[in-house]
Each structure stands twice: as structure tokens, then as C-alpha cells.
Protein backbone atom coordinates (compact mmCIF):
# COMPACT_ATOMS: atom_id res chain seq x y z
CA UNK A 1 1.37 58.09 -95.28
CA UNK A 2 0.13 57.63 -91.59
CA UNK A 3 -1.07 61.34 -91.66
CA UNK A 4 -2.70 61.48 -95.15
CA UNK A 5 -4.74 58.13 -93.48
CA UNK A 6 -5.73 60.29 -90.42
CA UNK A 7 -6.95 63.53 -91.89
CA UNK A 8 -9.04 61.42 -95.09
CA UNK A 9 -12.79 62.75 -94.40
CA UNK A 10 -15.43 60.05 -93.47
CA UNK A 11 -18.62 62.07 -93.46
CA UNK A 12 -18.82 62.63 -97.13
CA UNK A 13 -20.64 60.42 -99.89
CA UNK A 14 -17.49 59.28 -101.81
CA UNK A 15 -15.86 57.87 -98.71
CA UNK A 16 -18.74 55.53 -97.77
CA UNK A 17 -19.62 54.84 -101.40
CA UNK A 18 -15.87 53.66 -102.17
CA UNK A 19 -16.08 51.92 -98.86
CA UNK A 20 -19.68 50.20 -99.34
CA UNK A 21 -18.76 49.32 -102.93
CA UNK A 22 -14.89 47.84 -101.88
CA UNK A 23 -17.36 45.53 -98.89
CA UNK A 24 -19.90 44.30 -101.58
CA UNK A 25 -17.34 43.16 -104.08
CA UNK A 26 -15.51 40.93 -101.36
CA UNK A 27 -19.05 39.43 -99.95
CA UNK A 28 -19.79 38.88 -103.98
CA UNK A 29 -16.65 37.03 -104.54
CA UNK A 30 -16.96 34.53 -101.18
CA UNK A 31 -20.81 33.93 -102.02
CA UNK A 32 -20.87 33.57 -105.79
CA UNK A 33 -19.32 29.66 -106.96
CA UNK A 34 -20.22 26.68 -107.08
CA UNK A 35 -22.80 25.36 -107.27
CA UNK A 36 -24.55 28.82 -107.94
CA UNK A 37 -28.11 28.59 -106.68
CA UNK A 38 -26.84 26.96 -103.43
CA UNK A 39 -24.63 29.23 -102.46
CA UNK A 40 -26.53 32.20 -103.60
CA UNK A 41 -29.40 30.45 -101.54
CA UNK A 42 -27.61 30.14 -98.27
CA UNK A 43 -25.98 33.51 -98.48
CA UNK A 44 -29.15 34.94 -98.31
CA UNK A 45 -30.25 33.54 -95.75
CA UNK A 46 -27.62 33.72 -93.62
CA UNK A 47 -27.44 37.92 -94.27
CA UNK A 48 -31.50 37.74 -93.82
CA UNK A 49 -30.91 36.02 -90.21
CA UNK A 50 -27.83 38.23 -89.61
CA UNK A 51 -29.80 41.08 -90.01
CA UNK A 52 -32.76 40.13 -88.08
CA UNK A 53 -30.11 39.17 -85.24
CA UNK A 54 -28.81 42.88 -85.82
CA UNK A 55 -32.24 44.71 -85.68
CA UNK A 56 -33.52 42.75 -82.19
CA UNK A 57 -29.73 43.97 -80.95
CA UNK A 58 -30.57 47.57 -81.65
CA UNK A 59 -33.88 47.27 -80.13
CA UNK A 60 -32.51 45.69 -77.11
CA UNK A 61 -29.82 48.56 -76.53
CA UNK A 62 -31.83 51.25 -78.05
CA UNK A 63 -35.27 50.58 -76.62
CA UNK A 64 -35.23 48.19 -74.34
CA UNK A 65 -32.33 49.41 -71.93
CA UNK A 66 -32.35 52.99 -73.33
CA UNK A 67 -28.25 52.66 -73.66
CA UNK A 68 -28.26 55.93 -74.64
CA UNK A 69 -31.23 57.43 -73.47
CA UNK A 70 -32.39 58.07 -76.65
CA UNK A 71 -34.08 56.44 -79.69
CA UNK A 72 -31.93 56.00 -82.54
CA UNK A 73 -32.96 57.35 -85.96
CA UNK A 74 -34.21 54.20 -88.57
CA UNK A 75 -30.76 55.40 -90.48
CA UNK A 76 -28.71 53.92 -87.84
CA UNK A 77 -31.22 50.78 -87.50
CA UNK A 78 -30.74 49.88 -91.33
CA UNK A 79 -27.13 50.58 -91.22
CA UNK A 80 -26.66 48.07 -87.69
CA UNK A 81 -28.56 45.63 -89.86
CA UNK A 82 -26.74 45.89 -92.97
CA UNK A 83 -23.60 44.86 -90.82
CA UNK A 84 -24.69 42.12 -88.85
CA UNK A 85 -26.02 40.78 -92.43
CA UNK A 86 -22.36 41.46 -94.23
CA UNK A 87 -20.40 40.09 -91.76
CA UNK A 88 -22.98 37.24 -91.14
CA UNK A 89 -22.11 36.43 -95.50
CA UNK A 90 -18.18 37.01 -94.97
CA UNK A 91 -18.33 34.56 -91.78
CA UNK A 92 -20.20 32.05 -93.60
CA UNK A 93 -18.00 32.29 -96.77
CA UNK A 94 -15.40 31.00 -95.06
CA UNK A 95 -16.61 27.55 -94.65
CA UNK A 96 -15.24 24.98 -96.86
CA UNK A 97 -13.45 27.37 -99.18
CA UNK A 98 -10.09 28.10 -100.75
CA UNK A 99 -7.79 30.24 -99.18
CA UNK A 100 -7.72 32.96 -101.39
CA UNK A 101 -11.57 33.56 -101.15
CA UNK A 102 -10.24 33.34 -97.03
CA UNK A 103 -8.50 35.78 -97.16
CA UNK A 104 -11.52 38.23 -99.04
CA UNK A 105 -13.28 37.02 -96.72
CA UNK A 106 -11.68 38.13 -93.75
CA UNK A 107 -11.02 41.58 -95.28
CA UNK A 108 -14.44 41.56 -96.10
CA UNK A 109 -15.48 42.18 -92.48
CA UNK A 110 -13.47 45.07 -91.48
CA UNK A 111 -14.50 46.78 -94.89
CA UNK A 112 -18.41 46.26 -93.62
CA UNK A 113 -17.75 47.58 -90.17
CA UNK A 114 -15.91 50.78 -91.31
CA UNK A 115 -18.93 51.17 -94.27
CA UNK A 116 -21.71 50.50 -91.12
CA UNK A 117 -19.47 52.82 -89.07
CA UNK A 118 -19.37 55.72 -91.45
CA UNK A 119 -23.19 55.75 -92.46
CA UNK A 120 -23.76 55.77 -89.10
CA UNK A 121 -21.37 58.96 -88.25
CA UNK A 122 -22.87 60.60 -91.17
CA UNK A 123 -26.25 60.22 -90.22
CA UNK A 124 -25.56 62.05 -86.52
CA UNK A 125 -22.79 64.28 -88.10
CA UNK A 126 -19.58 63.98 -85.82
CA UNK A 127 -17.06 63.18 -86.61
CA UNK A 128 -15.17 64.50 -90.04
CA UNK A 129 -12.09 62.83 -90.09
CA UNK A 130 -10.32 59.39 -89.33
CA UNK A 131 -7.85 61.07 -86.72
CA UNK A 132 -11.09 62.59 -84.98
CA UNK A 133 -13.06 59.21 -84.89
CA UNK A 134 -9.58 57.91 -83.16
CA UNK A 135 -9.60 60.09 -80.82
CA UNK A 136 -6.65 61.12 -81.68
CA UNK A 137 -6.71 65.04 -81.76
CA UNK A 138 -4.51 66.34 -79.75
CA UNK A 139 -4.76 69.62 -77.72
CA UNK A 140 -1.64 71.31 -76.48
CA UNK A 141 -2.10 70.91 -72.60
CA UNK A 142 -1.31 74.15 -69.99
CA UNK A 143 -1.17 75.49 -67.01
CA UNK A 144 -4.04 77.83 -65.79
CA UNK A 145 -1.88 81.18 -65.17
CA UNK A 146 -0.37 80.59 -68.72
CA UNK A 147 -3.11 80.33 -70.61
CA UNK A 148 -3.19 84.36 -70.87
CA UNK A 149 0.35 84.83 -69.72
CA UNK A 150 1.33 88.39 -69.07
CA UNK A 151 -2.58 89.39 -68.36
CA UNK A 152 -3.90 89.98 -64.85
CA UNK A 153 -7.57 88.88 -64.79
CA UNK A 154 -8.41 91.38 -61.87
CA UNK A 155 -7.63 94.34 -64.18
CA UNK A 156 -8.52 93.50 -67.64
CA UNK A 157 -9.97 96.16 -69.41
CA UNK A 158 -13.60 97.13 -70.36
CA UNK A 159 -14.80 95.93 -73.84
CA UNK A 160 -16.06 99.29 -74.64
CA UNK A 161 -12.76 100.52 -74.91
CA UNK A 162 -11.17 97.79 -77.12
CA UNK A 163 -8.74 98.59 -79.28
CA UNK A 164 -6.80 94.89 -81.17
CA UNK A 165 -3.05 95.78 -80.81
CA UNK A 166 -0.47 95.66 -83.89
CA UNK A 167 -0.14 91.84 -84.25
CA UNK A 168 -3.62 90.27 -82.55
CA UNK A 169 -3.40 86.51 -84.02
CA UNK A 170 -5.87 86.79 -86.37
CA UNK A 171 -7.54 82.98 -85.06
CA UNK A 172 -8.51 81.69 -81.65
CA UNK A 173 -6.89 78.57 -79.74
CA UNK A 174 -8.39 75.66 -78.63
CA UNK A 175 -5.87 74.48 -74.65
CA UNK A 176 -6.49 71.73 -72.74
CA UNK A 177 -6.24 72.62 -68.90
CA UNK A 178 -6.74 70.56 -65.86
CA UNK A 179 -9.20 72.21 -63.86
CA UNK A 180 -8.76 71.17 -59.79
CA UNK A 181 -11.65 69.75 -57.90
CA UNK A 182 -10.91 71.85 -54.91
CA UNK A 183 -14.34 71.55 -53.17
CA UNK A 184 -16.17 68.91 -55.04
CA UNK A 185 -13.83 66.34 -55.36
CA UNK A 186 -15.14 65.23 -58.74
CA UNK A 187 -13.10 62.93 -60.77
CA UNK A 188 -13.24 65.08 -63.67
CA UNK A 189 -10.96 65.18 -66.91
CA UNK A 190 -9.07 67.92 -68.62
CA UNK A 191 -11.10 70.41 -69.59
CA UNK A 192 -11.01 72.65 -72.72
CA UNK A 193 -10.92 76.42 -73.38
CA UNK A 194 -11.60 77.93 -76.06
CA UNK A 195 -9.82 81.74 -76.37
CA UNK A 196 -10.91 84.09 -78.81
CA UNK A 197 -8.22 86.79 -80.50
CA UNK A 198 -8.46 89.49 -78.25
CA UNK A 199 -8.10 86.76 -75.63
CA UNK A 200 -4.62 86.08 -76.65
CA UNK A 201 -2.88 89.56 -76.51
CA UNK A 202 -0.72 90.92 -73.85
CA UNK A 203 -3.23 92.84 -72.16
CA UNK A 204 -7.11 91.49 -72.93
CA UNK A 205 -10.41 92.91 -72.27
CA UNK A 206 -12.22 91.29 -69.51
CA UNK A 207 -14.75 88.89 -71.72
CA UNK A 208 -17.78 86.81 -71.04
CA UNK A 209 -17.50 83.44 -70.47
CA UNK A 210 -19.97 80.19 -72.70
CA UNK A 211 -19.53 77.35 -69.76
CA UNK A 212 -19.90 74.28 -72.74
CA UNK A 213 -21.14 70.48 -72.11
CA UNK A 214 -21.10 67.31 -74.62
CA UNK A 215 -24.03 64.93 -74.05
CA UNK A 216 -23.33 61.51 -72.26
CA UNK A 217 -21.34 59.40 -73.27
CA UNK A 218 -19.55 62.93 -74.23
CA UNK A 219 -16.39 64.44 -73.27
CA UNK A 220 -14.79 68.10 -73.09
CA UNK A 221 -13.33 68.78 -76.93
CA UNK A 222 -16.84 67.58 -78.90
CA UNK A 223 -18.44 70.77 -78.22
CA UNK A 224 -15.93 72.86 -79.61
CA UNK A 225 -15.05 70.74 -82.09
CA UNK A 226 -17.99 68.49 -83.82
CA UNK A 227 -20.28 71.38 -82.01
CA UNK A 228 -18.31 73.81 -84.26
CA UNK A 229 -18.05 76.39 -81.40
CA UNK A 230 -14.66 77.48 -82.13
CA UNK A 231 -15.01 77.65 -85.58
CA UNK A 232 -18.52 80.11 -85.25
CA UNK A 233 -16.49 82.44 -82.35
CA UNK A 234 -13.49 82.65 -85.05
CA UNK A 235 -15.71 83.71 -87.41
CA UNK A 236 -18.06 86.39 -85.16
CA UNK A 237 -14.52 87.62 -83.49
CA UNK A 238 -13.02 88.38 -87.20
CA UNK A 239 -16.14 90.70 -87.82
CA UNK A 240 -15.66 92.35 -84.50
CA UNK A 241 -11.96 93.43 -83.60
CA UNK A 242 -11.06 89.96 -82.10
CA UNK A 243 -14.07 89.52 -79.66
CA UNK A 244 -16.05 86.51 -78.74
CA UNK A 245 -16.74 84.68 -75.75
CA UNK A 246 -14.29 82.70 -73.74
CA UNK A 247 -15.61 79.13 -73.60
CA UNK A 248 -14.62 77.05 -71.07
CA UNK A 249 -15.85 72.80 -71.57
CA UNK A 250 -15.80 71.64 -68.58
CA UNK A 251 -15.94 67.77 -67.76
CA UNK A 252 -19.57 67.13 -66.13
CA UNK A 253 -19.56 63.32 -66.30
CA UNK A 254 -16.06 61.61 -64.92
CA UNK A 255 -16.11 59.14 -67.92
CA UNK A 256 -17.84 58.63 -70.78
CA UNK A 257 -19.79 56.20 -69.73
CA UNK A 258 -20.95 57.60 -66.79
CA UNK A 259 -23.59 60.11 -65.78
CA UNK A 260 -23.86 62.18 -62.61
CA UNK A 261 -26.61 63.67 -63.64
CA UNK A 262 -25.03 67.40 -62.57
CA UNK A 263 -26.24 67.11 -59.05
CA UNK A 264 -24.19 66.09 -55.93
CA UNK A 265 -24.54 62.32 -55.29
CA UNK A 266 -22.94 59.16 -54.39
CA UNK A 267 -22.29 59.23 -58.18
CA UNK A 268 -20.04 62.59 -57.56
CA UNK A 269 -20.60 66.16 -57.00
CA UNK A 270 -20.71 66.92 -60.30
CA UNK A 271 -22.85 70.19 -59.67
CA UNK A 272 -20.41 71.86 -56.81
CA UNK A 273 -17.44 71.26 -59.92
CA UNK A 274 -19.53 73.06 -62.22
CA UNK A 275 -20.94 75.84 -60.17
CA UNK A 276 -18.32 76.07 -57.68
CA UNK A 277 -14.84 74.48 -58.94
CA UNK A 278 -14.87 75.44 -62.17
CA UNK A 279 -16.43 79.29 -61.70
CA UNK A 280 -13.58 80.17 -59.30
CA UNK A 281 -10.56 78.89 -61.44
CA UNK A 282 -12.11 80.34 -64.21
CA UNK A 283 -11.80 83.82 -63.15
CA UNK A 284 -8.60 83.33 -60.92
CA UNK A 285 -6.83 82.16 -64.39
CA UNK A 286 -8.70 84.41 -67.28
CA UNK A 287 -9.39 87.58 -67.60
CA UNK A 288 -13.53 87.77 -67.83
CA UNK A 289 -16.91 89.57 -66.74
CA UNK A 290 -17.75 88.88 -63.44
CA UNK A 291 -21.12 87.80 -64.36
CA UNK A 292 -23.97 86.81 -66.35
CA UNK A 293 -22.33 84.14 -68.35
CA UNK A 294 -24.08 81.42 -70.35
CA UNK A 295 -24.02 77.58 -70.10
CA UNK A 296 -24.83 75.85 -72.93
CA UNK A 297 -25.21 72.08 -73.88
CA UNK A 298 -26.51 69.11 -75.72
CA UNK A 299 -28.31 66.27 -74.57
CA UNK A 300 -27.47 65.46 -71.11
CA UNK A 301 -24.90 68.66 -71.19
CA UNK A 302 -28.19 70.99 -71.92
CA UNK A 303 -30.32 69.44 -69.14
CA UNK A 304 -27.53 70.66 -67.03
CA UNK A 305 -27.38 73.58 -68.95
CA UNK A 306 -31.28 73.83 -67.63
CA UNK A 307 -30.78 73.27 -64.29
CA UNK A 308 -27.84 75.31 -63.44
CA UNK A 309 -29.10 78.41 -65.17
CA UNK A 310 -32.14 77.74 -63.50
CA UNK A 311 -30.69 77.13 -60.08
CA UNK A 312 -28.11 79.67 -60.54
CA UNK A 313 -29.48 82.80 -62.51
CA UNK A 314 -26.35 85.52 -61.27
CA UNK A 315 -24.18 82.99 -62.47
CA UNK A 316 -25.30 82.09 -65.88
CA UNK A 317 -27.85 85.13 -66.54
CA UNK A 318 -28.60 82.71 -70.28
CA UNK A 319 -28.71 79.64 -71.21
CA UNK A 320 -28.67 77.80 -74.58
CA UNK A 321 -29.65 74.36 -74.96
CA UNK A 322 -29.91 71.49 -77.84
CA UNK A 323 -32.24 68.85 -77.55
CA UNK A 324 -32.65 69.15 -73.47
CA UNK A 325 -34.84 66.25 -71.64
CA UNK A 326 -36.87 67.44 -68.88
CA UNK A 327 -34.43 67.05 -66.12
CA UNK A 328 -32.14 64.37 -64.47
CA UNK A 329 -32.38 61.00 -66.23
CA UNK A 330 -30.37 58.00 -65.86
CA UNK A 331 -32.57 55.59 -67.13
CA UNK A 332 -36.37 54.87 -65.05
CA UNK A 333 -37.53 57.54 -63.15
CA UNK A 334 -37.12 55.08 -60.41
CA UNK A 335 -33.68 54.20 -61.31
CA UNK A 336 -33.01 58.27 -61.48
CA UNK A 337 -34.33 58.54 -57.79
CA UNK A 338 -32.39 55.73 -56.54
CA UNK A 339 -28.90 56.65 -58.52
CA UNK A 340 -28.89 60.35 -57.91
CA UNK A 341 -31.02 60.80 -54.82
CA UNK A 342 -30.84 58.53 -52.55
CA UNK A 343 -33.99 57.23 -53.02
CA UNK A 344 -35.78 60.22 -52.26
CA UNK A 345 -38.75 61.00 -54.66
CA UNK A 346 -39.28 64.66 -53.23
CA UNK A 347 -35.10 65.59 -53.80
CA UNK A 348 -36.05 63.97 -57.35
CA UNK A 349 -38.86 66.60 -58.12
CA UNK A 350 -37.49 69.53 -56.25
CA UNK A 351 -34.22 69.15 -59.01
CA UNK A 352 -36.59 69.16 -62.02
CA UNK A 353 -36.20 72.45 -63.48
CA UNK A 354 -39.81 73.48 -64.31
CA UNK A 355 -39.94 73.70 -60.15
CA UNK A 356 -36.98 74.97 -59.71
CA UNK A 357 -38.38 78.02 -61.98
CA UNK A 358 -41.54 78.09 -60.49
CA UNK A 359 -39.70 78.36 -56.97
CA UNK A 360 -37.16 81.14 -58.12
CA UNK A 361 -39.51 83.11 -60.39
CA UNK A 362 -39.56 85.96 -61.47
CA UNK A 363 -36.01 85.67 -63.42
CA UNK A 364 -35.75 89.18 -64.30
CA UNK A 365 -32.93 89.19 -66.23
CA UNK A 366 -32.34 85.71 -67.85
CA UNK A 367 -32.53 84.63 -71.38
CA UNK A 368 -33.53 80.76 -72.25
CA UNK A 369 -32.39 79.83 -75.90
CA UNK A 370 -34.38 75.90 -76.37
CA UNK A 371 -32.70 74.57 -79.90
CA UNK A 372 -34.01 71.00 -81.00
CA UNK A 373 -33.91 69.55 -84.37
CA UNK A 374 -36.94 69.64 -86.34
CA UNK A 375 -36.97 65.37 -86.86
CA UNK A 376 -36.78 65.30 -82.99
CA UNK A 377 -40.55 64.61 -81.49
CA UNK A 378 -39.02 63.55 -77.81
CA UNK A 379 -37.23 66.42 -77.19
CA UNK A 380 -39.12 68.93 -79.34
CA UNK A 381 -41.86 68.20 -76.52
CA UNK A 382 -39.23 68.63 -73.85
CA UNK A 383 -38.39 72.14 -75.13
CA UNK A 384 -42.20 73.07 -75.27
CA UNK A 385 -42.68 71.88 -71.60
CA UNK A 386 -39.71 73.78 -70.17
CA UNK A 387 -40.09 76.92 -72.69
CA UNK A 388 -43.45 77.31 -71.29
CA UNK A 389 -42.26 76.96 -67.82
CA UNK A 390 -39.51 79.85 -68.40
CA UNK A 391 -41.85 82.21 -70.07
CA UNK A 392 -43.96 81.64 -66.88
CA UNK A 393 -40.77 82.28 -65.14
CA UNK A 394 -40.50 85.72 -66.61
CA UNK A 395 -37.15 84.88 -68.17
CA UNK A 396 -37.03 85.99 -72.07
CA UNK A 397 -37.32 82.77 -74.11
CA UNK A 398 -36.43 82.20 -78.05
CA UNK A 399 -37.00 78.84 -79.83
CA UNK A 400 -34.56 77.21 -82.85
CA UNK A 401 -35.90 74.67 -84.69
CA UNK A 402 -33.10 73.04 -86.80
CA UNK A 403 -34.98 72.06 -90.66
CA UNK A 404 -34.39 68.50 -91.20
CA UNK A 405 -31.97 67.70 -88.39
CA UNK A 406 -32.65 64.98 -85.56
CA UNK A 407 -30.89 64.23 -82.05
CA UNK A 408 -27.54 64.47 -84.06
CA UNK A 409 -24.34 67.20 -84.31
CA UNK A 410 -26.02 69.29 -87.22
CA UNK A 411 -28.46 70.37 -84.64
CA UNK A 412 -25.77 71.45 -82.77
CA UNK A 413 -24.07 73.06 -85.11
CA UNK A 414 -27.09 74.76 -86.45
CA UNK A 415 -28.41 76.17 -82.89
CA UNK A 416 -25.21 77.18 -82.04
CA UNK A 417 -24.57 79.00 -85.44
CA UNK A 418 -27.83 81.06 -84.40
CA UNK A 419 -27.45 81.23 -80.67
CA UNK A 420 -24.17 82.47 -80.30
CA UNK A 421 -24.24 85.52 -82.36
CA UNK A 422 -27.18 86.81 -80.57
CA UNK A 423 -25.84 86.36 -77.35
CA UNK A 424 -22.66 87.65 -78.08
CA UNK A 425 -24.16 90.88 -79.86
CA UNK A 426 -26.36 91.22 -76.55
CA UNK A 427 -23.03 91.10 -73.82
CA UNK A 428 -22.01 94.05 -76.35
CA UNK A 429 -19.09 92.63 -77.96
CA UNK A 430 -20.61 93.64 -81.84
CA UNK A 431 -17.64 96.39 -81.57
């Protein structure tokens, strides 16, 4: 029973219709009776002042403290509203009442959360299931050196002479692995790697490597999972003998709630763990290229996605983003400055990718991929700004525009769908 509960799917219409309906019936029941016009009266103005209490909340975390650091869609506005004004109706059905219409009552308000909760999950597309909005998917945790047991990353063979084996699982696997912080130090959680077919024989081609970050608050499984990576690098490694990328999530931020920023900081040194901690273990433990991988992220995770590639271009040689701000941001640009450098102004701008191209130009061999969701202004004018600052770089630049999408997980999923085909097809796995 427990499991048919946790794998019930929440995005869909029926759930939150069967949900939304189940809510309204109980807020009917502890509003309608006697006498009639009174209480019909009050409840409506008690869900009118609940939801004007629920729309100045949103604006105060959404706009006025920038919680998240970005705007949230009118969707998500109506839906915060709609709760404050059902639960506002349940509370106030429970004065001077029987106890039957009590109890409705009080099972009235969960019901409006989980509707509120779902409309709002649908609208930025994350999560599909009850065990996945519980965080409650488990991923088989491992040891680095047995993640491709058997394999010796220093002599894996060339893609070009591939051959899949008798028996090459016909799917990829999704480990969680505990990457060390030797030099950085960063308080970062288990990471997760994704490892396509071929990756998962006895003796695997040396493959390219997609370094993968969630947006903040984010952590490690989202982009594989609600990003749909490992379902896109199943389906591009069935067409070609078992290859795809190697993606490695790494965790950039420490805790959800936190953000570093990807530079090194009194916050952390969340950049020397990306670029430095994570790089070696990666190719001490798996057998990959030695170079010219990709980073790829959304939100905060592609602003570091920006600034590594840009910082780092014989590491990650491309770099795919969704929905990318302009650089570092944790809050004010004054805030930013103080938080992440010290106070310094000049370390502020010098980090700012569209100077850290202009200082390392000409990228002669890099590829920028800027995906943004068509109903995203903010960040569609982000993209612009640093797409024109690559091109001036030299580096080869492509544009997705997601139809209809926002700052949500279908951008993702649609960017990504695009993105990593062509970058696979260009490290020459399209065997």
C-alpha cells in the first residue's frame, strides 16, 4: 500500500483535479449552514483576506528578498493565494461548530496544501511522483574504484574502436559516490554519476565526461533525474552501441540552502572542488577522455557552468547552460561583493564571465550552448549579454529557446533533449 502511495504521479491533471475537487467539498461543507447568508458572508471574506495575506507573502519572499533569486511565474502567485484563502475558510470553520464538520475541517487543510503544492510542481515541472517530492529516491551508494570494477581508467580503449561485448546491459545506472574534498575542503554531499552502457562492461572505452549542476536551493540527483539526463543518454547510447557521456553531478553548494557562488570564499571553496577535487577523482576512478569535457547547469548550476568553462577552457572545451544569470549572485550586488569577495568590488568584476572572456579570448576551440525558456525575459536577456560576449570571444555559440517554457524543469528538459545529442555526436560517439 505504502509503495502504490509513493510512486502515484502528481504532475498530471487528474491528480490535482481529484485533489482540488476532494479540498472544495470539505471547505463547502464547514462554510455552508446556518444561517446561510452569514456564513456564506464571512467565509468570503475571510478566504478574500487570506488570500490577500498570501499574495503580500509571495511578494515579500519573491520580490522583496529575492528568496530565490528569481521571480515566480503568476501560476505559482494564484496557487500561494488560493491556499492561504482555503486554509484561511477551513480555520475559520472551525469556530463554534460540531465536531463532525471539525473534523472536515481539519482534513480540509492538508487536502488544500497538497492541491497548492501540486499546481505549483506542475507549473515548474519537477517532480513526477510522491516518493520523488519526499525525497525519498534512493541511489545505491559506492565506492569510487567500484563503480567500473574490473576497468583500469589509464588504459581504456579508444571509442573508434568500440565494439559492445555479448551481454552490454542494455540501460545505464544512476550511483551515488562520495567524492573527497582533498584540496578544497568543501563540505560537499554525495555526488551522482551517471554511467552509460558501454560504461558498465568489463573493459570500457575511455568516454567524455558532462560535469552536471542543479540550481540553488538544488542538490546532486535533480539534474539527472527531473533534468531527464539519464533518461536522454539511455536513449542516444541505445542508437549508438552503448555510448554516451559519463555524467558526473557534483555538489556545488554544501546545502540546499546555501550558495557559494562557485568561487573560493569564506562561504567555501566551492570552485577548487569543482575544478580541482572533483576533475582528479574523476579520472583516477573512471575510465574517460582526458579532456574537453562539458559542464552544464541550470540556474545558479549554469552560471557556474559559465564561469568555469570560461575560466577553464582545456578543461571543459563546451558548455551548456539553462537559464544562466550574468555571473555570481547572492542577492544585491553589494551583498554578492561582501559574501563572496571580501568586499572587494574589483575581485567582484574580474569573476563576471563576460571579462573573464574578454581576458582569455580568443577561445579557439570552445562551444557555448545558452538554453532559456521562451516565457523567461530575465534570463533570456542574460543569455543575449553573455552569447554576445562568447561570439566576441571566438568560441562557437548556439542558442535554444524552449516554446512556452519559463524558469522551470521543462526548460531543462527541453535544452538538454537538444544539447546533448549534438555534443555527443561532435566528441564522435554517433558510432
Amino acid at each position: 500500500m505504502l509503495e502504490w502511495v509513493l510512486t502515484r504521479r502528481i504532475d498530471d491533471d487528474r491528480f490535482i483535479v481529484i485533489v482540488c475537487l476532494a479540498a472544495l467539498a470539505a471547505l463547502v461543507i464547514v462554510t455552508v449552514r446556518r444561517p446561510f447568508a452569514r456564513r456564506l458572508s464571512m467565509g468570503l471574506a475571510v478566504g478574500a483576506g487570506s488570500a490577500l495575506v498570501g499574495l503580500i507573502v509571495v511578494w515579500l519572499v519573491s520580490d522583496v528578498f529575492d528568496v530565490f533569486g528569481i521571480g515566480l511565474s503568476a501560476t505559482t502567485w494564484a496557487w500561494c493565494a488560493g491556499a492561504f484563502a482555503g486554509v484561511g475558510v477551513a480555520v475559520a470553520g472551525m469556530w463554534r461548530t460540531r465536531w463532525w464538520r471539525l473534523v472536515v475541517a481539519a482534513a480540509g487543510i492538508p487536502m488544500v496544501l497538497v492541491a497548492a503544492a501540486a499546481g505549483i510542481n506542475q507549473d515548474y515541472g519537477a517532480f513526477s511522483t510522491v516518493q520523488d517530492a519526499l525525497g525519498l529516491t534512493h541511489y545505491r551508494t559506492v565506492a569510487g574504484n567500484a563503480l567500473q570494477a574490473g576497468a583500469d581508467p589509464h588504459t581504456a580503449a579508444d571509442v573508434s574502436n568500440w565494439m559492445p561485448p555479448a551481454g552490454m546491459p542494455q540501460r545505464g545506472i544512476v550511483e551515488q559516490v562520495h567524492i573527497p574534498a582533498t584540496v578544497s575542503h568543501f563540505p560537499a554531499r554525495p555526488a551522482i554519476v551517471y554511467l552509460p552502457p558501454a560504461a558498465r562492461t568489463a573493459h570500457p572505452p575511455a568516454l567524455p565526461v558532462v560535469m552536471a549542476m542543479a540550481g540553488q536551493p538544488g542538490s546532486p540527483p535533480e539534474m539527472t533525474g527531473m533534468g531527464g539526463m539519464a533518461a536522454d543518454l539511455d536513449a542516444y547510447a541505445a542508437k549508438h552501441k552503448g555510448l554516451a557521456p559519463i555524467v558526473v553531478s557534483p555538489d556545488q553548494l554544501g546545502q540546499p540552502e546555501n550558495n557559494p557562488m562557485c568561487v573560493d570564499s569564506k562561504l567555501g571553496n566551492s570552485a577548487t572542488y569543482l575544478t580541482v577535487d572533483v576533475p582528479r577523482w574523476v579520472r583516477a576512478h573512471l575510465a574517460v577522455t582526458s579532456g574537453d569535457w562539458a559542464v552544464a547547469g541550470f540556474s545558479q548550476g549554469a552560471t557556474c557552468a559559465v564561469q568555469f568553462a570560461s575560466e577553464h577552457p582545456d578543461l571543459f572545451g563546451t558548455f551548456i547552460t539553462v537559464a544562466t544569470e550574468e555571473g555570481p549572485k547572492s542577492g544585491s550586488i553589494a551583498s554578492t561583493v561582501a559574501k563572496g569577495f571580501g568586499g572587494s568590488r574589483s575581485a567582484y568584476e574580474e569573476a563576471l564571465p563576460v571579462n573573464i572572456m574578454a581576458k582569455n579570448a580568443p577561445y579557439r576551440h570552445s562551444t557555448a550552448i545558452f538554453g532559456v525558456g521562451q516565457n523567461d525575459p530575465h534570463f533570456r536577456a542574460y543569455a543575449r549579454v553573455l552569447a554576445a560576449a562568447a561570439t566576441r570571444a571566438g568560441m562557437r555559440v548556439q542558442t535554444i529557446v524552449s516554446p512556452g517554457t519559463a524558469h522551470d524543469w521543462y526548460t531543462v528538459r527541453y535544452v538538454l533533449a537538444h544539447a546533448l545529442p549534438e555534443v555527443s555526436d561532435a566528441w564522435g560517439l554517433d558510432r
